[in-house]
PDBML (XML) file of the C-alpha atoms, coordinates in Angstrom:
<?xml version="1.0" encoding="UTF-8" ?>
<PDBx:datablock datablockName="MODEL"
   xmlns:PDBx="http://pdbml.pdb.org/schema/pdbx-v50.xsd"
   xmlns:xsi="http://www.w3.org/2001/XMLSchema-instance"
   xsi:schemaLocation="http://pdbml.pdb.org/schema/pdbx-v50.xsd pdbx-v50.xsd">
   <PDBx:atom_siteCategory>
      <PDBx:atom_site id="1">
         <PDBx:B_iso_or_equiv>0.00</PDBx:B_iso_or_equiv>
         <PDBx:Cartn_x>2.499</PDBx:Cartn_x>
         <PDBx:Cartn_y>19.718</PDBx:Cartn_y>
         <PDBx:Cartn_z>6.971</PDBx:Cartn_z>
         <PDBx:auth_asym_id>A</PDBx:auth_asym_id>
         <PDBx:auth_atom_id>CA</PDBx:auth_atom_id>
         <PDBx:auth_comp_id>UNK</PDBx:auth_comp_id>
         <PDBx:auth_seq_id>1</PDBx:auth_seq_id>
         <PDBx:group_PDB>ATOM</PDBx:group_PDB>
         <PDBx:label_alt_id xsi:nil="true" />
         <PDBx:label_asym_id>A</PDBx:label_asym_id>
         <PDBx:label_atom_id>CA</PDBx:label_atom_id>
         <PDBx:label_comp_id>UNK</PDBx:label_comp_id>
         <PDBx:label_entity_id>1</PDBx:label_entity_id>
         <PDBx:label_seq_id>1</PDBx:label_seq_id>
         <PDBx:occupancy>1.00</PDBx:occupancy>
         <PDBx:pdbx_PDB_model_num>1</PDBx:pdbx_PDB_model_num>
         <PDBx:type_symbol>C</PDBx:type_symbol>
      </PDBx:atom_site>
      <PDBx:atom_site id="2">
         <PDBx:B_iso_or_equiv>0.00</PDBx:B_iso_or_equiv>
         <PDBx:Cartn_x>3.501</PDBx:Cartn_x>
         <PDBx:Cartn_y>17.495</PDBx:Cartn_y>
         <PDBx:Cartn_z>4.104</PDBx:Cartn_z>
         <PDBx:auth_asym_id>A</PDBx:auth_asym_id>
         <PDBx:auth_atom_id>CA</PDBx:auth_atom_id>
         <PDBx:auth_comp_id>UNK</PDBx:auth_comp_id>
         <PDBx:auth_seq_id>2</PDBx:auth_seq_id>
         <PDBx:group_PDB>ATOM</PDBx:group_PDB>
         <PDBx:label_alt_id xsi:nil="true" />
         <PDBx:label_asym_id>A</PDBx:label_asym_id>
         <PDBx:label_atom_id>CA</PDBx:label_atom_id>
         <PDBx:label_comp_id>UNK</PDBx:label_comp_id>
         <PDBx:label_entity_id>1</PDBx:label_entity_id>
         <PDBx:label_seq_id>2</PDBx:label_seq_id>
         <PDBx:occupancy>1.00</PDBx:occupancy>
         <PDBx:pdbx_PDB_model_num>1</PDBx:pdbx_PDB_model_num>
         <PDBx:type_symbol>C</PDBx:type_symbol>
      </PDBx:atom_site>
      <PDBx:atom_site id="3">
         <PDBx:B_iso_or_equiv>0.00</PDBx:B_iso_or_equiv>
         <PDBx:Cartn_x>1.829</PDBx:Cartn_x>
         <PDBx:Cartn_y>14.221</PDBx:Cartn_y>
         <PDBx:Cartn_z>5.977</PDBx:Cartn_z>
         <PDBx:auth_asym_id>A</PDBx:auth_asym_id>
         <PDBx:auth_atom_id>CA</PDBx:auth_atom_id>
         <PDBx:auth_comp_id>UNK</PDBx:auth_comp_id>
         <PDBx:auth_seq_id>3</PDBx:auth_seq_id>
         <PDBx:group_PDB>ATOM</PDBx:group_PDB>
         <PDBx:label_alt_id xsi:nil="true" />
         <PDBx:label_asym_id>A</PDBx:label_asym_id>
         <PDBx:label_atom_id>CA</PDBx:label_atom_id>
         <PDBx:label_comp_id>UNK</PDBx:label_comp_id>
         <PDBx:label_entity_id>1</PDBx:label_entity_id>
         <PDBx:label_seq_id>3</PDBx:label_seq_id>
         <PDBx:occupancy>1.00</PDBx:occupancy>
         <PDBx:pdbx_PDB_model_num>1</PDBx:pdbx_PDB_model_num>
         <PDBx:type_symbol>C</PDBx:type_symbol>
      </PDBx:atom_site>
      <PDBx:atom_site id="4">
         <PDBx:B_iso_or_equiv>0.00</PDBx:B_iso_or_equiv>
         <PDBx:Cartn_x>-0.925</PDBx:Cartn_x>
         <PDBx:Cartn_y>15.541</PDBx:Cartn_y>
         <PDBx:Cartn_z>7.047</PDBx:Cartn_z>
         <PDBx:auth_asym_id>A</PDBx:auth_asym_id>
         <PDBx:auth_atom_id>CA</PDBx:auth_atom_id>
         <PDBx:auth_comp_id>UNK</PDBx:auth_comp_id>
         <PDBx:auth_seq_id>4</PDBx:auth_seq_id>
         <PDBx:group_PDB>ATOM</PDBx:group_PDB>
         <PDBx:label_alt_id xsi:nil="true" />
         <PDBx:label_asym_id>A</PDBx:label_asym_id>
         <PDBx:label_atom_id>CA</PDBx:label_atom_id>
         <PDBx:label_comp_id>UNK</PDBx:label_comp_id>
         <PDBx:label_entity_id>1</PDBx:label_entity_id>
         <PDBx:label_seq_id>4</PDBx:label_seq_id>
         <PDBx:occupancy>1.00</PDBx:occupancy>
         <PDBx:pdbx_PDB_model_num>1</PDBx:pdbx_PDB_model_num>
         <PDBx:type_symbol>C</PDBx:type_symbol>
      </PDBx:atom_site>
      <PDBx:atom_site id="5">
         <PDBx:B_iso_or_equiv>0.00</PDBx:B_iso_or_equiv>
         <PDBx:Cartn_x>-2.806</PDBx:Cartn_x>
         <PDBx:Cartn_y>15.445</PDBx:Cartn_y>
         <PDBx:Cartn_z>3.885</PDBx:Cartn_z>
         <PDBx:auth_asym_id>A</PDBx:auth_asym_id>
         <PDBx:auth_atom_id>CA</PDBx:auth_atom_id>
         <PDBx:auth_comp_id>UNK</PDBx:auth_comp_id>
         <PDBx:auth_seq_id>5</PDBx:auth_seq_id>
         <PDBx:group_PDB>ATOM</PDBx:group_PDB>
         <PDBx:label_alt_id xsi:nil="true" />
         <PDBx:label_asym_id>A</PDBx:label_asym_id>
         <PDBx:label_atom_id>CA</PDBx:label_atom_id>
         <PDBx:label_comp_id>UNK</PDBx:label_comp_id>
         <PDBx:label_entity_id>1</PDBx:label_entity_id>
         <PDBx:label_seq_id>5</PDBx:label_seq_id>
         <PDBx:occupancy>1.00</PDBx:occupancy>
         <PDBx:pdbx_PDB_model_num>1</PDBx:pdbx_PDB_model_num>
         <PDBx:type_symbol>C</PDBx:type_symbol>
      </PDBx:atom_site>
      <PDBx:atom_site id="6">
         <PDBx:B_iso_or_equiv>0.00</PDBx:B_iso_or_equiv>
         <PDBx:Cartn_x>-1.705</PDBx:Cartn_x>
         <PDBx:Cartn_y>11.193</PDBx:Cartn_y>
         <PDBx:Cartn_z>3.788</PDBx:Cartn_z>
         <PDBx:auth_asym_id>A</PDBx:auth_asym_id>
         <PDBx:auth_atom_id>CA</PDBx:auth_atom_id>
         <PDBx:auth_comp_id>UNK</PDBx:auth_comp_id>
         <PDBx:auth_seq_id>6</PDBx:auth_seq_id>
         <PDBx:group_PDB>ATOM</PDBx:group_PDB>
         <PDBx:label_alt_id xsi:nil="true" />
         <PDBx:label_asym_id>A</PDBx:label_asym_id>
         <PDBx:label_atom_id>CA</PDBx:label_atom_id>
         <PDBx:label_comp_id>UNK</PDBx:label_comp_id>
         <PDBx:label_entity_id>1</PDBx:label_entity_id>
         <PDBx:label_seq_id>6</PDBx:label_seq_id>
         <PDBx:occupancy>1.00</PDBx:occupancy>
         <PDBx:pdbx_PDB_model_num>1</PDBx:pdbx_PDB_model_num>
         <PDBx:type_symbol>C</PDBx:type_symbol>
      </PDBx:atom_site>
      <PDBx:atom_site id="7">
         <PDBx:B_iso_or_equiv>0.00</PDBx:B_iso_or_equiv>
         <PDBx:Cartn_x>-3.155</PDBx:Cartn_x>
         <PDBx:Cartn_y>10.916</PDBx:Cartn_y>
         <PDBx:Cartn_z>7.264</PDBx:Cartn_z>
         <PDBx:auth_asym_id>A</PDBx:auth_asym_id>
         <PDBx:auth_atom_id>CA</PDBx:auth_atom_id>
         <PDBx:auth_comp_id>UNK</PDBx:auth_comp_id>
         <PDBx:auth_seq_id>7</PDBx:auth_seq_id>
         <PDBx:group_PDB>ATOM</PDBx:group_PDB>
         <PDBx:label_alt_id xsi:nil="true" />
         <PDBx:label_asym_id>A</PDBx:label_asym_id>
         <PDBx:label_atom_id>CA</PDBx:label_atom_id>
         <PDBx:label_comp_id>UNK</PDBx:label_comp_id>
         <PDBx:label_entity_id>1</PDBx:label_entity_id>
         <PDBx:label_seq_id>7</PDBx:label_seq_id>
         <PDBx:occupancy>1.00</PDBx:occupancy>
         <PDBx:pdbx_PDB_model_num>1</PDBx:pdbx_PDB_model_num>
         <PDBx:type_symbol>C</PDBx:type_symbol>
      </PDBx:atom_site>
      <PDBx:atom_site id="8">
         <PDBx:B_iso_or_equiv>0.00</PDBx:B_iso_or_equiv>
         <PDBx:Cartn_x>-6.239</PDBx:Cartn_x>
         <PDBx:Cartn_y>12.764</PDBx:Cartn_y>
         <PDBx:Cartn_z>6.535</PDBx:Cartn_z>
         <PDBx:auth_asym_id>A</PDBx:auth_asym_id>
         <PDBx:auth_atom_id>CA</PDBx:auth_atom_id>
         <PDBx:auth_comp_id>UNK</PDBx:auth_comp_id>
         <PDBx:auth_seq_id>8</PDBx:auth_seq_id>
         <PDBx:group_PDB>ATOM</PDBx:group_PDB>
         <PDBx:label_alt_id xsi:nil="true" />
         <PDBx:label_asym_id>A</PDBx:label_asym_id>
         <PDBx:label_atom_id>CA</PDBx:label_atom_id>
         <PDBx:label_comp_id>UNK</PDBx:label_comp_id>
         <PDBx:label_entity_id>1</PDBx:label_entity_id>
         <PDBx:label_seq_id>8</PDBx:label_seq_id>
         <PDBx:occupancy>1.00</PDBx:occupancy>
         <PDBx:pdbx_PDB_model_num>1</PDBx:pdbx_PDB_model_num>
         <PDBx:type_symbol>C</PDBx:type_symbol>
      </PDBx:atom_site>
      <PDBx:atom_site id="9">
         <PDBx:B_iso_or_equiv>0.00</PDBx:B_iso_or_equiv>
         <PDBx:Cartn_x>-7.294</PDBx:Cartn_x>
         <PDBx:Cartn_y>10.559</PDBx:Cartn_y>
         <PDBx:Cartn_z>3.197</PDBx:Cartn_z>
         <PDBx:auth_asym_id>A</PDBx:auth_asym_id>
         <PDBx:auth_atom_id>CA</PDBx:auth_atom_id>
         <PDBx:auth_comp_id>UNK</PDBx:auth_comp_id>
         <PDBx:auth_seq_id>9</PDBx:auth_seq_id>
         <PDBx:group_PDB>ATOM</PDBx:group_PDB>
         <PDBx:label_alt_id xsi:nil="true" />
         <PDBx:label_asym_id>A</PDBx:label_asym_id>
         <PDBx:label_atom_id>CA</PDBx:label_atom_id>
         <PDBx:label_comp_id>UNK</PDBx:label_comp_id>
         <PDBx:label_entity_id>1</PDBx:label_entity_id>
         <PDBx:label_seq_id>9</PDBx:label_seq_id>
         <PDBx:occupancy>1.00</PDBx:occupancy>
         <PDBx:pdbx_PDB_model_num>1</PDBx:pdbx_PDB_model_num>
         <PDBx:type_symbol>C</PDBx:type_symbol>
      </PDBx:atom_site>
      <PDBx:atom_site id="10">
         <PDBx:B_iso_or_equiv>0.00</PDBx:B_iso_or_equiv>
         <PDBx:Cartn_x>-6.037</PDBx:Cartn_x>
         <PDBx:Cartn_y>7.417</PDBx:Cartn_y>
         <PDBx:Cartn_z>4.961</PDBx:Cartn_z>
         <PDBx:auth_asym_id>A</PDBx:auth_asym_id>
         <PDBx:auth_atom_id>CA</PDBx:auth_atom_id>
         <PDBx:auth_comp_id>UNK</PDBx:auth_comp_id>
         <PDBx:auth_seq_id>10</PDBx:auth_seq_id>
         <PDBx:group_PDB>ATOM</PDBx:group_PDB>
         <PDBx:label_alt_id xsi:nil="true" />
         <PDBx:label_asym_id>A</PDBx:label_asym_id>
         <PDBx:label_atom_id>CA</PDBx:label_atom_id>
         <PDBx:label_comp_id>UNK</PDBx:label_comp_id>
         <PDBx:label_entity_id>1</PDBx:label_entity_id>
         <PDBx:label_seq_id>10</PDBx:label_seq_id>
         <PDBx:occupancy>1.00</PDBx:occupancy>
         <PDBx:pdbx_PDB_model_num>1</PDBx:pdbx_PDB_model_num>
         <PDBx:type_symbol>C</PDBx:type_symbol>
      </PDBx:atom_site>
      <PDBx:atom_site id="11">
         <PDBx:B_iso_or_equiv>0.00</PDBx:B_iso_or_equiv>
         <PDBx:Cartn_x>-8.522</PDBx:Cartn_x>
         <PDBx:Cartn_y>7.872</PDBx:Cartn_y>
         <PDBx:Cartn_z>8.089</PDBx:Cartn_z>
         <PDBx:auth_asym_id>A</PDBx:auth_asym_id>
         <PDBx:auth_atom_id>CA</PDBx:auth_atom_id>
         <PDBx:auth_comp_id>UNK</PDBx:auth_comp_id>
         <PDBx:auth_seq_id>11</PDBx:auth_seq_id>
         <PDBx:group_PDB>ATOM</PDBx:group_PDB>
         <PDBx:label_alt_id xsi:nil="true" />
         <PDBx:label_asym_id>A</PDBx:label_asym_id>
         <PDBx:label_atom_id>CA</PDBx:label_atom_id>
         <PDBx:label_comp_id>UNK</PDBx:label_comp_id>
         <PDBx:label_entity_id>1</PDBx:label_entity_id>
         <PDBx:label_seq_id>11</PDBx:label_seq_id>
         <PDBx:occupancy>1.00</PDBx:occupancy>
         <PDBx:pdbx_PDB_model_num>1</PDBx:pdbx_PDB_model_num>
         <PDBx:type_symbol>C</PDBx:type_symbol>
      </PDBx:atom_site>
      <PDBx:atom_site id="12">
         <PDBx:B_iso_or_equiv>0.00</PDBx:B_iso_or_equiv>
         <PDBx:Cartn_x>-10.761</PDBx:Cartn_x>
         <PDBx:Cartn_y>8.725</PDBx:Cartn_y>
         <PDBx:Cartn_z>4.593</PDBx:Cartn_z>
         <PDBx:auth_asym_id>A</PDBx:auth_asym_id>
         <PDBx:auth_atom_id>CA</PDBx:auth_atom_id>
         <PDBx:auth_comp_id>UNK</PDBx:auth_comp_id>
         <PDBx:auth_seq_id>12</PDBx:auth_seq_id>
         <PDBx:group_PDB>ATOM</PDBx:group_PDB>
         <PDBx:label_alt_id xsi:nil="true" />
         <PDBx:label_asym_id>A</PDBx:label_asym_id>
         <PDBx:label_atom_id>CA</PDBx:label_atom_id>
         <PDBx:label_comp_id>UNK</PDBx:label_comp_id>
         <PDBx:label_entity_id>1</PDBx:label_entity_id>
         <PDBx:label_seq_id>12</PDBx:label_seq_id>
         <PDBx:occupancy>1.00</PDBx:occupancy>
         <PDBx:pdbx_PDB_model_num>1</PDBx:pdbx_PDB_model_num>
         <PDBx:type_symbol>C</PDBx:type_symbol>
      </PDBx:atom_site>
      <PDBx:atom_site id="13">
         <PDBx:B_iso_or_equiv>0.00</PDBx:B_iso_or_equiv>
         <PDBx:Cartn_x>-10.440</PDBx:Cartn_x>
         <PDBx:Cartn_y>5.266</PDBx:Cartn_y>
         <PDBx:Cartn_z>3.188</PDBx:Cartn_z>
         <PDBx:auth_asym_id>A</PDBx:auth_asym_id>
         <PDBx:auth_atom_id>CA</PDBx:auth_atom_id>
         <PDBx:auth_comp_id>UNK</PDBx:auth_comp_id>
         <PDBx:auth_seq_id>13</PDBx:auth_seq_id>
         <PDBx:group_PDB>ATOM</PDBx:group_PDB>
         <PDBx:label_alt_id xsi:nil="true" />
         <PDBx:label_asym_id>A</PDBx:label_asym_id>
         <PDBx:label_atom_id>CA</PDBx:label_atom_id>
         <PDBx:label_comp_id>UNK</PDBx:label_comp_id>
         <PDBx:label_entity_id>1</PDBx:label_entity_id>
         <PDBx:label_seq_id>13</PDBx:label_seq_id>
         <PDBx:occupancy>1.00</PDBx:occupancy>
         <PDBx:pdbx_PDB_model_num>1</PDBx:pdbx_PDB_model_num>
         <PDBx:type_symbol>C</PDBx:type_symbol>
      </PDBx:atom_site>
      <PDBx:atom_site id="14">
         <PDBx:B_iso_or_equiv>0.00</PDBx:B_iso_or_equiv>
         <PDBx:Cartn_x>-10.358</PDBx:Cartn_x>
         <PDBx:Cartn_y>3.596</PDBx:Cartn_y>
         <PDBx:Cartn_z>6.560</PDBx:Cartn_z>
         <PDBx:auth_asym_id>A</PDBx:auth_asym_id>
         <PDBx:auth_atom_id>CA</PDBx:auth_atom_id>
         <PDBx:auth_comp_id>UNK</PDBx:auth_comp_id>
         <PDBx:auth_seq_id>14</PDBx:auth_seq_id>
         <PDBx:group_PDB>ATOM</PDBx:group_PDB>
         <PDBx:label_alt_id xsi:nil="true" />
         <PDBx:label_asym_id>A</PDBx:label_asym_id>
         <PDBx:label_atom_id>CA</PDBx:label_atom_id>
         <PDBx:label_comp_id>UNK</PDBx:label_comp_id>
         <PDBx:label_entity_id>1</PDBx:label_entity_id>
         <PDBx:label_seq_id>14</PDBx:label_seq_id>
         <PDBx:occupancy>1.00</PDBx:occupancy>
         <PDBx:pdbx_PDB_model_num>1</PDBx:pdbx_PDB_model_num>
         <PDBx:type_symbol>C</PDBx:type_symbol>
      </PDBx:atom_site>
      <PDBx:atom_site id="15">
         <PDBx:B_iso_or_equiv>0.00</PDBx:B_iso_or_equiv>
         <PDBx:Cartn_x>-13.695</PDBx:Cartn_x>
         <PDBx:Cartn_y>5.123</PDBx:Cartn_y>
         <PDBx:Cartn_z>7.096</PDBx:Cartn_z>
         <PDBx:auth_asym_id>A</PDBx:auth_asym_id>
         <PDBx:auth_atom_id>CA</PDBx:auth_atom_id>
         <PDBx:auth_comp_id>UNK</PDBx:auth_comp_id>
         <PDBx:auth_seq_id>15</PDBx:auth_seq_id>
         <PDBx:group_PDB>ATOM</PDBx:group_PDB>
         <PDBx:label_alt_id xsi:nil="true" />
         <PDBx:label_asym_id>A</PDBx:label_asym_id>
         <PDBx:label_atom_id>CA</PDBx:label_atom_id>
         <PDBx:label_comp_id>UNK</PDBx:label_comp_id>
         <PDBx:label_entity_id>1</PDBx:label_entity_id>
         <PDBx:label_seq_id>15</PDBx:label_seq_id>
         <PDBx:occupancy>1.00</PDBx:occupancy>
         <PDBx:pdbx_PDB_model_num>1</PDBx:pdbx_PDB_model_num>
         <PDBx:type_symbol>C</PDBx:type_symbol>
      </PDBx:atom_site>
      <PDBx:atom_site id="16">
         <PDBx:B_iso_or_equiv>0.00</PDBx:B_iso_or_equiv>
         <PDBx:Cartn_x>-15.240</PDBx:Cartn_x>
         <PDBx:Cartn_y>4.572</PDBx:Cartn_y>
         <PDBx:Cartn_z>3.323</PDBx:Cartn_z>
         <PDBx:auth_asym_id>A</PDBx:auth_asym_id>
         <PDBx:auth_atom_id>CA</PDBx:auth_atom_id>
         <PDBx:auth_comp_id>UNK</PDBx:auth_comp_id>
         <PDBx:auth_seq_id>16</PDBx:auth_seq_id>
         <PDBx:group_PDB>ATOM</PDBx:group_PDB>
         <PDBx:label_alt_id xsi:nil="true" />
         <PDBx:label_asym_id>A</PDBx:label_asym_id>
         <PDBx:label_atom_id>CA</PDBx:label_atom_id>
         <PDBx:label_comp_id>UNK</PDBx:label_comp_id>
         <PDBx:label_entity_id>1</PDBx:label_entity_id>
         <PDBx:label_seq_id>16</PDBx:label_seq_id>
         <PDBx:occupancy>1.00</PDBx:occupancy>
         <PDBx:pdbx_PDB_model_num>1</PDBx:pdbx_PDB_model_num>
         <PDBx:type_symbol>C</PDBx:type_symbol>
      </PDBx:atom_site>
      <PDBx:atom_site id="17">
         <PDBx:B_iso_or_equiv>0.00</PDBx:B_iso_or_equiv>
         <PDBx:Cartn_x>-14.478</PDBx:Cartn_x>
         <PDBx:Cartn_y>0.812</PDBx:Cartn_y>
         <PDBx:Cartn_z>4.083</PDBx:Cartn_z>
         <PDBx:auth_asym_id>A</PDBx:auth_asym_id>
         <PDBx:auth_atom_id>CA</PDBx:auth_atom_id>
         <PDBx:auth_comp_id>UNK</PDBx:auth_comp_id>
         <PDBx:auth_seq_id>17</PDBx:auth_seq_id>
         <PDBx:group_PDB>ATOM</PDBx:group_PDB>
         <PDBx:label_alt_id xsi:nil="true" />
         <PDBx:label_asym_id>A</PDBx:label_asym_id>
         <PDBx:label_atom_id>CA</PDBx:label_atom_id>
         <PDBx:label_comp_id>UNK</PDBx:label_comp_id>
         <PDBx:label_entity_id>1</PDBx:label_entity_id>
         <PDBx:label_seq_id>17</PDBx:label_seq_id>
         <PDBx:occupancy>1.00</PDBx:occupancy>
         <PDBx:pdbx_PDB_model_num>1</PDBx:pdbx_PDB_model_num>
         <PDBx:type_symbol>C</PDBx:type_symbol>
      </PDBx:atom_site>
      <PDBx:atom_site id="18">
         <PDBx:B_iso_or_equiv>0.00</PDBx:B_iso_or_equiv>
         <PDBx:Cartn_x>-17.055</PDBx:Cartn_x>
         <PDBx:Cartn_y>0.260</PDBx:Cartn_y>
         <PDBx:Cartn_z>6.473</PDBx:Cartn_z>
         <PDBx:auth_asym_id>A</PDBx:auth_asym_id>
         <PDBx:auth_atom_id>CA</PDBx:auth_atom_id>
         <PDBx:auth_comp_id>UNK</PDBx:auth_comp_id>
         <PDBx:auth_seq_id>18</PDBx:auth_seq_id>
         <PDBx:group_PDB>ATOM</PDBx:group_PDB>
         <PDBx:label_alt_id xsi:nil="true" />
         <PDBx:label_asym_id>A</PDBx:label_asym_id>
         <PDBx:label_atom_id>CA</PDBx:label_atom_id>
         <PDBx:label_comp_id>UNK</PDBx:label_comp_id>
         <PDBx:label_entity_id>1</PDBx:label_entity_id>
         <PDBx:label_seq_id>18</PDBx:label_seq_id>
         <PDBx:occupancy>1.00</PDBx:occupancy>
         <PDBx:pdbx_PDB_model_num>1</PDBx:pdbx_PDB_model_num>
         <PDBx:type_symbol>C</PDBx:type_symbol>
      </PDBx:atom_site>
      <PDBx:atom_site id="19">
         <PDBx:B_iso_or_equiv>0.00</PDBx:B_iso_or_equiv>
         <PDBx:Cartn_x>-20.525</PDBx:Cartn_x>
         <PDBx:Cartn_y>-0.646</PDBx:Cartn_y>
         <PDBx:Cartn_z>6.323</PDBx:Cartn_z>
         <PDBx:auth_asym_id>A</PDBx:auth_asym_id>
         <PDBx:auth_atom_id>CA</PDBx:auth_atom_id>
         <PDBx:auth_comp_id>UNK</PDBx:auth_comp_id>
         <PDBx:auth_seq_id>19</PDBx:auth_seq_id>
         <PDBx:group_PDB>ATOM</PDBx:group_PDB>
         <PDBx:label_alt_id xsi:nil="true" />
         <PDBx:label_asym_id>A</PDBx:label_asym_id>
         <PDBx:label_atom_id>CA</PDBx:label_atom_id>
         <PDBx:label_comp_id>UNK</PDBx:label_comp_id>
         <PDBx:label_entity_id>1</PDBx:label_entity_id>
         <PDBx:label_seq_id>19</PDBx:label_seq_id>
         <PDBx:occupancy>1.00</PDBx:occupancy>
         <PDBx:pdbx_PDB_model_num>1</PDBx:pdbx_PDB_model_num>
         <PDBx:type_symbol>C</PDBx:type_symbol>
      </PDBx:atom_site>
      <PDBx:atom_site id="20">
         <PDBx:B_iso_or_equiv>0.00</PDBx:B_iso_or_equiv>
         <PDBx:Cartn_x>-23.020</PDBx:Cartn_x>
         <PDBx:Cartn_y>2.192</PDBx:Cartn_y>
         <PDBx:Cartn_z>6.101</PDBx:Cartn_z>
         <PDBx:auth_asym_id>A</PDBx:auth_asym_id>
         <PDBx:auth_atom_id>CA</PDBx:auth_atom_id>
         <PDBx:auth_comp_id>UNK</PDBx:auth_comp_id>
         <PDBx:auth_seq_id>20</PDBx:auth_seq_id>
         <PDBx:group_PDB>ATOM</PDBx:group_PDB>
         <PDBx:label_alt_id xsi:nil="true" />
         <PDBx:label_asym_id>A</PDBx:label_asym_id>
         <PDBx:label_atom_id>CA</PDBx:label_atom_id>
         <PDBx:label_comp_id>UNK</PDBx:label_comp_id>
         <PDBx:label_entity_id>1</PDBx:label_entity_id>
         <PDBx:label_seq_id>20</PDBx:label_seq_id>
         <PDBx:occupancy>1.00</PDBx:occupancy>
         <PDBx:pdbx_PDB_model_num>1</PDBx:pdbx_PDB_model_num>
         <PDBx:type_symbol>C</PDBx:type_symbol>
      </PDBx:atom_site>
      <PDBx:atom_site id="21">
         <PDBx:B_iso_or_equiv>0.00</PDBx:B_iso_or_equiv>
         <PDBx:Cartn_x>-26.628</PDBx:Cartn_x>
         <PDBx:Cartn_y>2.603</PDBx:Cartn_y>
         <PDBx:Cartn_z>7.785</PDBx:Cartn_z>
         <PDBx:auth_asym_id>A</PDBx:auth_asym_id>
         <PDBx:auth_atom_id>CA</PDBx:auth_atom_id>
         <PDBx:auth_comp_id>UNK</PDBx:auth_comp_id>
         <PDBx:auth_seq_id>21</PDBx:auth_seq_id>
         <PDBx:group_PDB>ATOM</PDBx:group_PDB>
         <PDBx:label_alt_id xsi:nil="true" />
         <PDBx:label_asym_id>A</PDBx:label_asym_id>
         <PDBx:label_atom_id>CA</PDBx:label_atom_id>
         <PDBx:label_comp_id>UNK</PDBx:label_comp_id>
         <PDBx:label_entity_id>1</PDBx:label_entity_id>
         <PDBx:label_seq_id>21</PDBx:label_seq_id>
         <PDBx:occupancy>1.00</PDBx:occupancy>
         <PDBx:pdbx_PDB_model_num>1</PDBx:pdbx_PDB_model_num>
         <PDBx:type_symbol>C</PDBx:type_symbol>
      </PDBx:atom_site>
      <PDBx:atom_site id="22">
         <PDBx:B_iso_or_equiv>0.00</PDBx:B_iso_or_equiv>
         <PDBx:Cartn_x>-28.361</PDBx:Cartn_x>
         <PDBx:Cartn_y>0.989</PDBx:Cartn_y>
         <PDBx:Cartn_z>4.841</PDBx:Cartn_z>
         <PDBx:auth_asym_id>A</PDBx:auth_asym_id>
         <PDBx:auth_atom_id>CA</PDBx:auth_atom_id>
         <PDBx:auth_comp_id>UNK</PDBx:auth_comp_id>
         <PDBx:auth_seq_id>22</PDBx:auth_seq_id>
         <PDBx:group_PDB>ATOM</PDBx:group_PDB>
         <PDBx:label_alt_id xsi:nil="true" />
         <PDBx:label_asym_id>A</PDBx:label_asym_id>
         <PDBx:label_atom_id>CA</PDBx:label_atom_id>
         <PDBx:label_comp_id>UNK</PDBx:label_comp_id>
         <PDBx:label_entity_id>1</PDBx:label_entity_id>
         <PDBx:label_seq_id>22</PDBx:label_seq_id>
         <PDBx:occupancy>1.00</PDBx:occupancy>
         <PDBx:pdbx_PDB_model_num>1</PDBx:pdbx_PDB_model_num>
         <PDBx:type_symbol>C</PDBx:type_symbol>
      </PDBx:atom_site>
      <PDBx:atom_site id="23">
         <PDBx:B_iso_or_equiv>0.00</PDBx:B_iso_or_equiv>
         <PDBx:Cartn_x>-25.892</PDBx:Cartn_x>
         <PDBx:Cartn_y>-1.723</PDBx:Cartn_y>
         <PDBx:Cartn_z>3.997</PDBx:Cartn_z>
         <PDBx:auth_asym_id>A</PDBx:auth_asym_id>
         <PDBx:auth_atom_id>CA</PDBx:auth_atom_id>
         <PDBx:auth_comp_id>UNK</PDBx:auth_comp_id>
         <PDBx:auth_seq_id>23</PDBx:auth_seq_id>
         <PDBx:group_PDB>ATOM</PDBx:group_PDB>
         <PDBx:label_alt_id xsi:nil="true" />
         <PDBx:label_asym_id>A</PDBx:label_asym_id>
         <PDBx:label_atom_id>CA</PDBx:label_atom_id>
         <PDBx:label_comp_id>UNK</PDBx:label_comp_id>
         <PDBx:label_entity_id>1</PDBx:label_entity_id>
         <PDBx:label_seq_id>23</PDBx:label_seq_id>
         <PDBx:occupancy>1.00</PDBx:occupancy>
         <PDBx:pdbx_PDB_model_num>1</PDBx:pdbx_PDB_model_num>
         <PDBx:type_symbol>C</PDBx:type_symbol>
      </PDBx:atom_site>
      <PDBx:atom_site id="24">
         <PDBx:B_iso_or_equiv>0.00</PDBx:B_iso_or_equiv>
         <PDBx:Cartn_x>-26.475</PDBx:Cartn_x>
         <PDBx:Cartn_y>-2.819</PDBx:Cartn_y>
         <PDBx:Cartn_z>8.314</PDBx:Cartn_z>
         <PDBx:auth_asym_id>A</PDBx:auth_asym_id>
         <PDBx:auth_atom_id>CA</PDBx:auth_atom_id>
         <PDBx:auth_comp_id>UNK</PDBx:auth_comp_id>
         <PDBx:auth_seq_id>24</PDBx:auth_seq_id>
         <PDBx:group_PDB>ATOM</PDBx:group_PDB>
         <PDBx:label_alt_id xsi:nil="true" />
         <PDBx:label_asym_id>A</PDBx:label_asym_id>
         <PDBx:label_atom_id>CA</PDBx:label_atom_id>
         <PDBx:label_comp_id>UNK</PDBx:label_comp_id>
         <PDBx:label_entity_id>1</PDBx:label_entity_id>
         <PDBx:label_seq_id>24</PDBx:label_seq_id>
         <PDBx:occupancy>1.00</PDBx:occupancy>
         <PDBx:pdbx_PDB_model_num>1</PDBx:pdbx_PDB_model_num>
         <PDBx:type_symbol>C</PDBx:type_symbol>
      </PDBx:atom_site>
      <PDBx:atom_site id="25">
         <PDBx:B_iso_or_equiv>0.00</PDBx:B_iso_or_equiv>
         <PDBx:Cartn_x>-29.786</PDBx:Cartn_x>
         <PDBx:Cartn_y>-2.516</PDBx:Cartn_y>
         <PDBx:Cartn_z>7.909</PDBx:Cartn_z>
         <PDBx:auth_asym_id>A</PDBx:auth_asym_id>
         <PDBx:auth_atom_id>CA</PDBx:auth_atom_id>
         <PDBx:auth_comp_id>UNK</PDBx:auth_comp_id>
         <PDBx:auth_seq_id>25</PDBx:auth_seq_id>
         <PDBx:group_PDB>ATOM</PDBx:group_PDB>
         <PDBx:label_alt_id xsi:nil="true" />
         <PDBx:label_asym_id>A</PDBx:label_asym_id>
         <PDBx:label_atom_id>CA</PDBx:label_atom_id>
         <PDBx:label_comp_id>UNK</PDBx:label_comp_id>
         <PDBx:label_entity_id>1</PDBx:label_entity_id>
         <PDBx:label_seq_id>25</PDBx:label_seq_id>
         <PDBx:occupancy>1.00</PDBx:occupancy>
         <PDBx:pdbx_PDB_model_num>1</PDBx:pdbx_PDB_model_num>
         <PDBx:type_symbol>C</PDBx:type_symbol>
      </PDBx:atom_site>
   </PDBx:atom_siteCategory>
</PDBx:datablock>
């Protein structure tokens, strides 16, 4: 229970990091 919140706002920043619609487009 304790890592789950690590995991869950590393996938978070993992996702934030990549290019949106409007930055690809």
């Amino acid at each position: 229970v304790a890592v789950l919140p690590v995991v869950a706002a590393a996938g978070a920043a993992v996702s934030a990091c990549g290019p949106t619609t409007d930055e690809e487009r």
